[in-house]
N, C-alpha and C. Protein backbone atom coordinates (compact mmCIF):
# COMPACT_ATOMS: atom_id res chain seq x y z
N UNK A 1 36.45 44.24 51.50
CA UNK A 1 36.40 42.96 52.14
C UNK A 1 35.40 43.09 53.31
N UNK A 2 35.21 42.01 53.54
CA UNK A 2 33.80 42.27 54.60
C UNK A 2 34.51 42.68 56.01
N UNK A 3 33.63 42.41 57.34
CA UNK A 3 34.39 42.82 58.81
C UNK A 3 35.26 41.95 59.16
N UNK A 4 36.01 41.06 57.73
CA UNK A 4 37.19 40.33 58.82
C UNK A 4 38.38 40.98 58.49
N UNK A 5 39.02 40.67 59.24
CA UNK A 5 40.36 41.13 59.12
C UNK A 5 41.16 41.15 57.38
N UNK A 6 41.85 42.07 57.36
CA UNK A 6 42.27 42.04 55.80
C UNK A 6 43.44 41.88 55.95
N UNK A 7 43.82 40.64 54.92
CA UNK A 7 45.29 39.79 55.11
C UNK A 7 46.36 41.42 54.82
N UNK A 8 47.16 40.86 55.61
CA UNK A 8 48.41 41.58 55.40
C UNK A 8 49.52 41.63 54.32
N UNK A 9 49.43 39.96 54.02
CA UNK A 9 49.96 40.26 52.89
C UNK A 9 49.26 41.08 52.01
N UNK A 10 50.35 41.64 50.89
CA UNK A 10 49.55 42.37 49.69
C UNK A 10 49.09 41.79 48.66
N UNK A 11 50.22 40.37 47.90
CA UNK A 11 49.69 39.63 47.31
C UNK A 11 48.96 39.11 47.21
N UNK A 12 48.53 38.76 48.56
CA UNK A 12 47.07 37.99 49.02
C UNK A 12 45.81 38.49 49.12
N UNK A 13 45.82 39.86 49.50
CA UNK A 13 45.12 41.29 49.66
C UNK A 13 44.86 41.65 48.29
N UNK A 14 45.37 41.05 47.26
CA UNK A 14 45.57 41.92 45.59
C UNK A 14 44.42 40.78 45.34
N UNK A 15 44.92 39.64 45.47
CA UNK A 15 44.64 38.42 45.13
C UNK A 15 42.95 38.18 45.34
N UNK A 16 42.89 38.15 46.74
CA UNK A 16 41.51 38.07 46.95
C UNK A 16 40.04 39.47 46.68
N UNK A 17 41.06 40.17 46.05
CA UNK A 17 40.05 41.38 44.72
C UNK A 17 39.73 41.07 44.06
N UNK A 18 40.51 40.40 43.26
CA UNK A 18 40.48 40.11 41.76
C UNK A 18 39.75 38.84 42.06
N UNK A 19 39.53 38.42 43.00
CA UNK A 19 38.76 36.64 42.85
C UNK A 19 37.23 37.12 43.62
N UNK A 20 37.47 38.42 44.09
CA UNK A 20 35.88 38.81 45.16
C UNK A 20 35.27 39.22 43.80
N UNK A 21 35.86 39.99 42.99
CA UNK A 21 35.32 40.79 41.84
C UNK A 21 34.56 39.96 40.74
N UNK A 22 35.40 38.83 40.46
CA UNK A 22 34.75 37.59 39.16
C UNK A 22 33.82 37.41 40.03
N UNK A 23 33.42 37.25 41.49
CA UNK A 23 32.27 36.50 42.30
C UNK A 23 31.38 37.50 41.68
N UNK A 24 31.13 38.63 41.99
CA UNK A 24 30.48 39.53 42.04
C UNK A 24 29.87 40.07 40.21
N UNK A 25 31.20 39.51 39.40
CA UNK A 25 30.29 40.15 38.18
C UNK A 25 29.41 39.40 37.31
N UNK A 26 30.14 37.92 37.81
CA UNK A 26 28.85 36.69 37.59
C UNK A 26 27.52 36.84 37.91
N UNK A 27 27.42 37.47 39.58
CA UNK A 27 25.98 37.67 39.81
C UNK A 27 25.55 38.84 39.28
N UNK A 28 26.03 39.54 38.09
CA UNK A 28 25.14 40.47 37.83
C UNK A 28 24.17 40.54 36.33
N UNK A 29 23.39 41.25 36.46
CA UNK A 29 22.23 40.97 35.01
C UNK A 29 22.85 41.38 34.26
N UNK A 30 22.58 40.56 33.11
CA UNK A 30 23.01 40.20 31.97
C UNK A 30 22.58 41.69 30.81
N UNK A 31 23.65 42.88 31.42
CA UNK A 31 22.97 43.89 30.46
C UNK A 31 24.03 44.18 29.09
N UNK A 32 23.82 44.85 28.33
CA UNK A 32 25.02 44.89 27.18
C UNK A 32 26.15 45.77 28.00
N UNK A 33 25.65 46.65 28.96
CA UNK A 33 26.77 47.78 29.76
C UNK A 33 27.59 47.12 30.88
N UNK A 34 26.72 45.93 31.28
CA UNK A 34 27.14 45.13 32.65
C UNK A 34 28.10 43.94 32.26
N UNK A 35 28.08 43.86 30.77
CA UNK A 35 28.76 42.33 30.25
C UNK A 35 30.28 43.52 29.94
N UNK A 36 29.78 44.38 29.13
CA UNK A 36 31.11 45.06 28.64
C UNK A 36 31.93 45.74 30.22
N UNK A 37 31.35 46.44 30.59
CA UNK A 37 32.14 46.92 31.88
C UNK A 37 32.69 46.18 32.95
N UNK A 38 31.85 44.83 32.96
CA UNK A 38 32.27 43.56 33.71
C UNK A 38 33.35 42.84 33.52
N UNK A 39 33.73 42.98 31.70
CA UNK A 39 35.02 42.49 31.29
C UNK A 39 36.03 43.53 31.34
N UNK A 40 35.76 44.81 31.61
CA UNK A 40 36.92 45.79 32.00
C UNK A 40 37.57 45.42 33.37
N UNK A 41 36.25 45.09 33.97
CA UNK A 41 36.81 45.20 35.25
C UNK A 41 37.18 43.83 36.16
N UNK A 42 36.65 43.17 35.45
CA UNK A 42 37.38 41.42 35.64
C UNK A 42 39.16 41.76 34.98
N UNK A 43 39.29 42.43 33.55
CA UNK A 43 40.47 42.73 33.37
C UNK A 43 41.29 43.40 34.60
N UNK A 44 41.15 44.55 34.83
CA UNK A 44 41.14 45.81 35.38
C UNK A 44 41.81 44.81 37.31
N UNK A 45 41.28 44.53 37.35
CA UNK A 45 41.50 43.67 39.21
C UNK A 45 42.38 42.60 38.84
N UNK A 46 42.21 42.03 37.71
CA UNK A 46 43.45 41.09 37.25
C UNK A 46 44.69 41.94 37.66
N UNK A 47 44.54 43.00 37.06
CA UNK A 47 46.38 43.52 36.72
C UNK A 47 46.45 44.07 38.15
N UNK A 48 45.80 44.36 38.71
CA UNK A 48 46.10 45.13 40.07
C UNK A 48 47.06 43.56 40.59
N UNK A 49 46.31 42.71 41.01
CA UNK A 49 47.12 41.71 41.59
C UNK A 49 48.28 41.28 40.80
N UNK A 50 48.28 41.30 39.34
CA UNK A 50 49.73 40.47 38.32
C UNK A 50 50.50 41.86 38.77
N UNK A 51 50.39 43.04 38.42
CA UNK A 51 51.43 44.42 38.57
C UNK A 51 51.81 43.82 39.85
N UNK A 52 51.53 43.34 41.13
CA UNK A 52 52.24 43.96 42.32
C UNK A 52 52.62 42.42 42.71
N UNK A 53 52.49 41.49 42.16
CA UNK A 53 53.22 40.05 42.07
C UNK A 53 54.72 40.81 40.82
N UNK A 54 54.52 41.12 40.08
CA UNK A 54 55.57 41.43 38.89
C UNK A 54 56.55 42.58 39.67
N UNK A 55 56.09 43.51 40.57
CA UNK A 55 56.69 44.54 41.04
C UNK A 55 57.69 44.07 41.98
N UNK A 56 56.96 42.54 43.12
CA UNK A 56 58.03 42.20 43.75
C UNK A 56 59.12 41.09 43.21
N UNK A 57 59.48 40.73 41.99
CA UNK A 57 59.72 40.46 41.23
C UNK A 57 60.95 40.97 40.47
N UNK A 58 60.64 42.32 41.11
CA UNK A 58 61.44 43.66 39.58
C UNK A 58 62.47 43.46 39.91
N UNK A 59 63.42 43.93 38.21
CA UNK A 59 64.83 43.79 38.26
C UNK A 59 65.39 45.21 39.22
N UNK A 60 64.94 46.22 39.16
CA UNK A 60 65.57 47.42 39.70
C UNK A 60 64.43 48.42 40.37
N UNK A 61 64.69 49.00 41.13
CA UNK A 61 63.89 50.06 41.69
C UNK A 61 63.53 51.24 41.20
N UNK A 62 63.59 51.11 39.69
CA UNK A 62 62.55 51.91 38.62
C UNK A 62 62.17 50.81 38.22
N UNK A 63 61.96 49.37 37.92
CA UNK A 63 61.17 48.73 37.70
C UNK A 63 59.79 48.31 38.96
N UNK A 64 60.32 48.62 39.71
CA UNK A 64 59.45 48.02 40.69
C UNK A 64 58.61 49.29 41.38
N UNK A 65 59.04 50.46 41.39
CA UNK A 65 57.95 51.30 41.39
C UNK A 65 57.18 51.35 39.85
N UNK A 66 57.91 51.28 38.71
CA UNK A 66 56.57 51.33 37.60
C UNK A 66 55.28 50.22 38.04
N UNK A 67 55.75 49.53 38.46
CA UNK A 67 54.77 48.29 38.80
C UNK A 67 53.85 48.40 39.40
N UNK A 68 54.34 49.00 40.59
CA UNK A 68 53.49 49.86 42.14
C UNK A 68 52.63 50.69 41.19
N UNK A 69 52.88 52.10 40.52
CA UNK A 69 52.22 52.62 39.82
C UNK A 69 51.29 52.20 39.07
N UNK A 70 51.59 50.76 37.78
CA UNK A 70 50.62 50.21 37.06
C UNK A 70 49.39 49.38 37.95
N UNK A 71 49.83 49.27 38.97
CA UNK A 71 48.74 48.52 40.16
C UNK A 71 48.00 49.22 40.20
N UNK A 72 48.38 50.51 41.30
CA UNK A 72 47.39 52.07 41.51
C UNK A 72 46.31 52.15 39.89
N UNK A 73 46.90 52.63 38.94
CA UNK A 73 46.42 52.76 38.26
C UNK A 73 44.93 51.80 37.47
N UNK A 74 45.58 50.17 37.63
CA UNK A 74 44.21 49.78 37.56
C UNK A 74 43.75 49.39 38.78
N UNK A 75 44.25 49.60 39.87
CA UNK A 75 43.11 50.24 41.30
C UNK A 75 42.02 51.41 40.98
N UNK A 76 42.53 52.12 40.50
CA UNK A 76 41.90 53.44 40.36
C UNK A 76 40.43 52.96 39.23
N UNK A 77 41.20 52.29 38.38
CA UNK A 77 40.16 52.05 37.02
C UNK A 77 39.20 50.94 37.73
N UNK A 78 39.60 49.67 38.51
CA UNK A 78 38.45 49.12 39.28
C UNK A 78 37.45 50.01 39.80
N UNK A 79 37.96 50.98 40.17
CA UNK A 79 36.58 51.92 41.18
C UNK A 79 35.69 52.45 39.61
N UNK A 80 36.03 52.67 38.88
CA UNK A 80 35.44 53.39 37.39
C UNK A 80 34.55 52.37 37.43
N UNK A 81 34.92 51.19 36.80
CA UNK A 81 34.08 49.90 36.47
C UNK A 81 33.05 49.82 37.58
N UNK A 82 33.50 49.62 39.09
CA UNK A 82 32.27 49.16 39.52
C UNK A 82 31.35 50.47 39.68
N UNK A 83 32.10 51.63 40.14
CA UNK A 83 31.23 52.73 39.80
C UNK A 83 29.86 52.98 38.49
N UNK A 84 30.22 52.50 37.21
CA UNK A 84 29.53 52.12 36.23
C UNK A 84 28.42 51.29 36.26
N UNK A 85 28.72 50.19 36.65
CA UNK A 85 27.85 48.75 36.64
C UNK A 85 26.96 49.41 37.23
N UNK A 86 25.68 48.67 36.31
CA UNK A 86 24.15 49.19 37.23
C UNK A 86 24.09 47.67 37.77
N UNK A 87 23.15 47.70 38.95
CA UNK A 87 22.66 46.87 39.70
C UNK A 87 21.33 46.71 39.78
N UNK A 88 20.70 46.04 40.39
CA UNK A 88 19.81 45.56 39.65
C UNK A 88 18.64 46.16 41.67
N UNK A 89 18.92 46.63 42.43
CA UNK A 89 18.69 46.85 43.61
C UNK A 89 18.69 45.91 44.86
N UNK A 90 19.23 45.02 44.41
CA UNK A 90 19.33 43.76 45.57
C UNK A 90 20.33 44.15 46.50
N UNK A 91 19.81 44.53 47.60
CA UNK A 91 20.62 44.88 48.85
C UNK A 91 22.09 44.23 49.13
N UNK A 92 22.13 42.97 48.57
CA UNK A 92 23.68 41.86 49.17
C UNK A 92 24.60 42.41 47.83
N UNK A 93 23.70 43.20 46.65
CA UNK A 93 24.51 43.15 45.49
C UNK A 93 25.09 44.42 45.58
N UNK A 94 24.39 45.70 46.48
CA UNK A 94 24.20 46.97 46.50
C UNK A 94 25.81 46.73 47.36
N UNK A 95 25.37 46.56 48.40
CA UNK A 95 26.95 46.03 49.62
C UNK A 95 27.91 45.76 49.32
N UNK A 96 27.89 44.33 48.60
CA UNK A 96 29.17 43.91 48.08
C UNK A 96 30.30 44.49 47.10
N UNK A 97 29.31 45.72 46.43
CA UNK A 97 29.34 46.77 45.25
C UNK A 97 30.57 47.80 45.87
N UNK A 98 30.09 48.10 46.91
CA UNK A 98 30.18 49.29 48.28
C UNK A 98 31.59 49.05 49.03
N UNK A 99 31.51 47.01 49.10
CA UNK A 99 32.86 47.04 49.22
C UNK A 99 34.06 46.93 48.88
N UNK A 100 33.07 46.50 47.43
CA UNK A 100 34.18 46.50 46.69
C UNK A 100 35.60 47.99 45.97
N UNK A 101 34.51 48.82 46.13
CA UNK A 101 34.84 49.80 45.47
C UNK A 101 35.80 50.36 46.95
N UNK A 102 35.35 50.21 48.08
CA UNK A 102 36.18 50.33 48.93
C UNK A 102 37.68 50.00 49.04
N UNK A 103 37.43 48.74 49.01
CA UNK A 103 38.63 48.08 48.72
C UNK A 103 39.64 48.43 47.19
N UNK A 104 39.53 48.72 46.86
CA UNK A 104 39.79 49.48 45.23
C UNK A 104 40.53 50.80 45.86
N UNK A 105 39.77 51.61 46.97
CA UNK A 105 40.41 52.81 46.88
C UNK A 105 41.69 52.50 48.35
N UNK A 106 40.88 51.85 48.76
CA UNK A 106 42.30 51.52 49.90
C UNK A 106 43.41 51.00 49.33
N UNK A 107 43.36 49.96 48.27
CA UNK A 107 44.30 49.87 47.66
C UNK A 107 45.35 50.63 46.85
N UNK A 108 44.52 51.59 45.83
CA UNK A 108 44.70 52.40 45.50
C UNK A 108 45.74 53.75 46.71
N UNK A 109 45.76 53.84 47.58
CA UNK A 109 46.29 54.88 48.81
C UNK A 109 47.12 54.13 49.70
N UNK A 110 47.45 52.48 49.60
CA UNK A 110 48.48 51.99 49.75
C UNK A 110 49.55 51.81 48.72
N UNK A 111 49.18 51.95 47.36
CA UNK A 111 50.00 51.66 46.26
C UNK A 111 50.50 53.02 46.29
N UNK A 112 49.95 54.39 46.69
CA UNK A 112 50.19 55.84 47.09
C UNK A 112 51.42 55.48 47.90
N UNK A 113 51.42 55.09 48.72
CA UNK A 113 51.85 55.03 49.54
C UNK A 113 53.30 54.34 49.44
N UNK A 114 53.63 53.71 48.63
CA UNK A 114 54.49 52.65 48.34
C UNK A 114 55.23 53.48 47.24
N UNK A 115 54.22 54.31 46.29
CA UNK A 115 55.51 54.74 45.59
C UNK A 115 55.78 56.29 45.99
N UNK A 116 55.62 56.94 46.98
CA UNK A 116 55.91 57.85 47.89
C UNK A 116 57.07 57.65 48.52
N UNK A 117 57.10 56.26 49.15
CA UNK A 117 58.22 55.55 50.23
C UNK A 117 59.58 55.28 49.22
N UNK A 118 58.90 54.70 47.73
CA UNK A 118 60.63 54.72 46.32
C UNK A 118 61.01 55.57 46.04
N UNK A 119 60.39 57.55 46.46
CA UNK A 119 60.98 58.32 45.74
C UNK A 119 62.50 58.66 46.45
């Protein structure tokens, strides 16, 4: 996320990934690696935000850490995807890339974090 403040909620925090990410894979060139990895990872930021909407949700506290876990997990796989995507060298595309993947791993080490706190 850029230098503003990053919502506290998590839902909202999940939420506005998965909606920064569709921004971001729209603007990118139209390559056969950038269309396929783009739909991983438009998938991939989806589930991060549905897992941790579904987790607070859960019937029991093995359901709701699997959830936490399936989040992390496609946290983890967002950083793969944008890691992948070539860019095309446009500095705002290079950045946004940079933060995104940021945001991916912070997430990723709060979802750490969460199912550390269920064991």
């Amino acid at each position: 996320m850029k230098n503003e403040m990053k919502p506290y909620d998590l839902e909202e925090r999940t939420f506005l990934f998965a909606k920064r990410v569709r921004c971001f894979v729209a603007g990118l060139s139209k390559t056969l690696a950038n269309n396929e990895d783009g739909k991983q990872l438009i998938r991939s930021s989806g589930s991060v935000a549905a897992n941790y909407i579904e987790a607070n949700e859960s019937l029991s506290k093995k359901d709701f850490a699997m959830r936490i876990k399936i989040s992390r997990k496609e946290a983890k796989e967002s950083t793969l995807w944008l890691r992948l995507i070539k860019y095309d060298g446009i500095k705002d595309r290079d950045k946004e890339k940079d933060i995104l993947i940021q945001e991916a791993n912070e997430l990723t080490k709060i979802f750490s974090a969460i199912v550390e706190k269920t064991k």
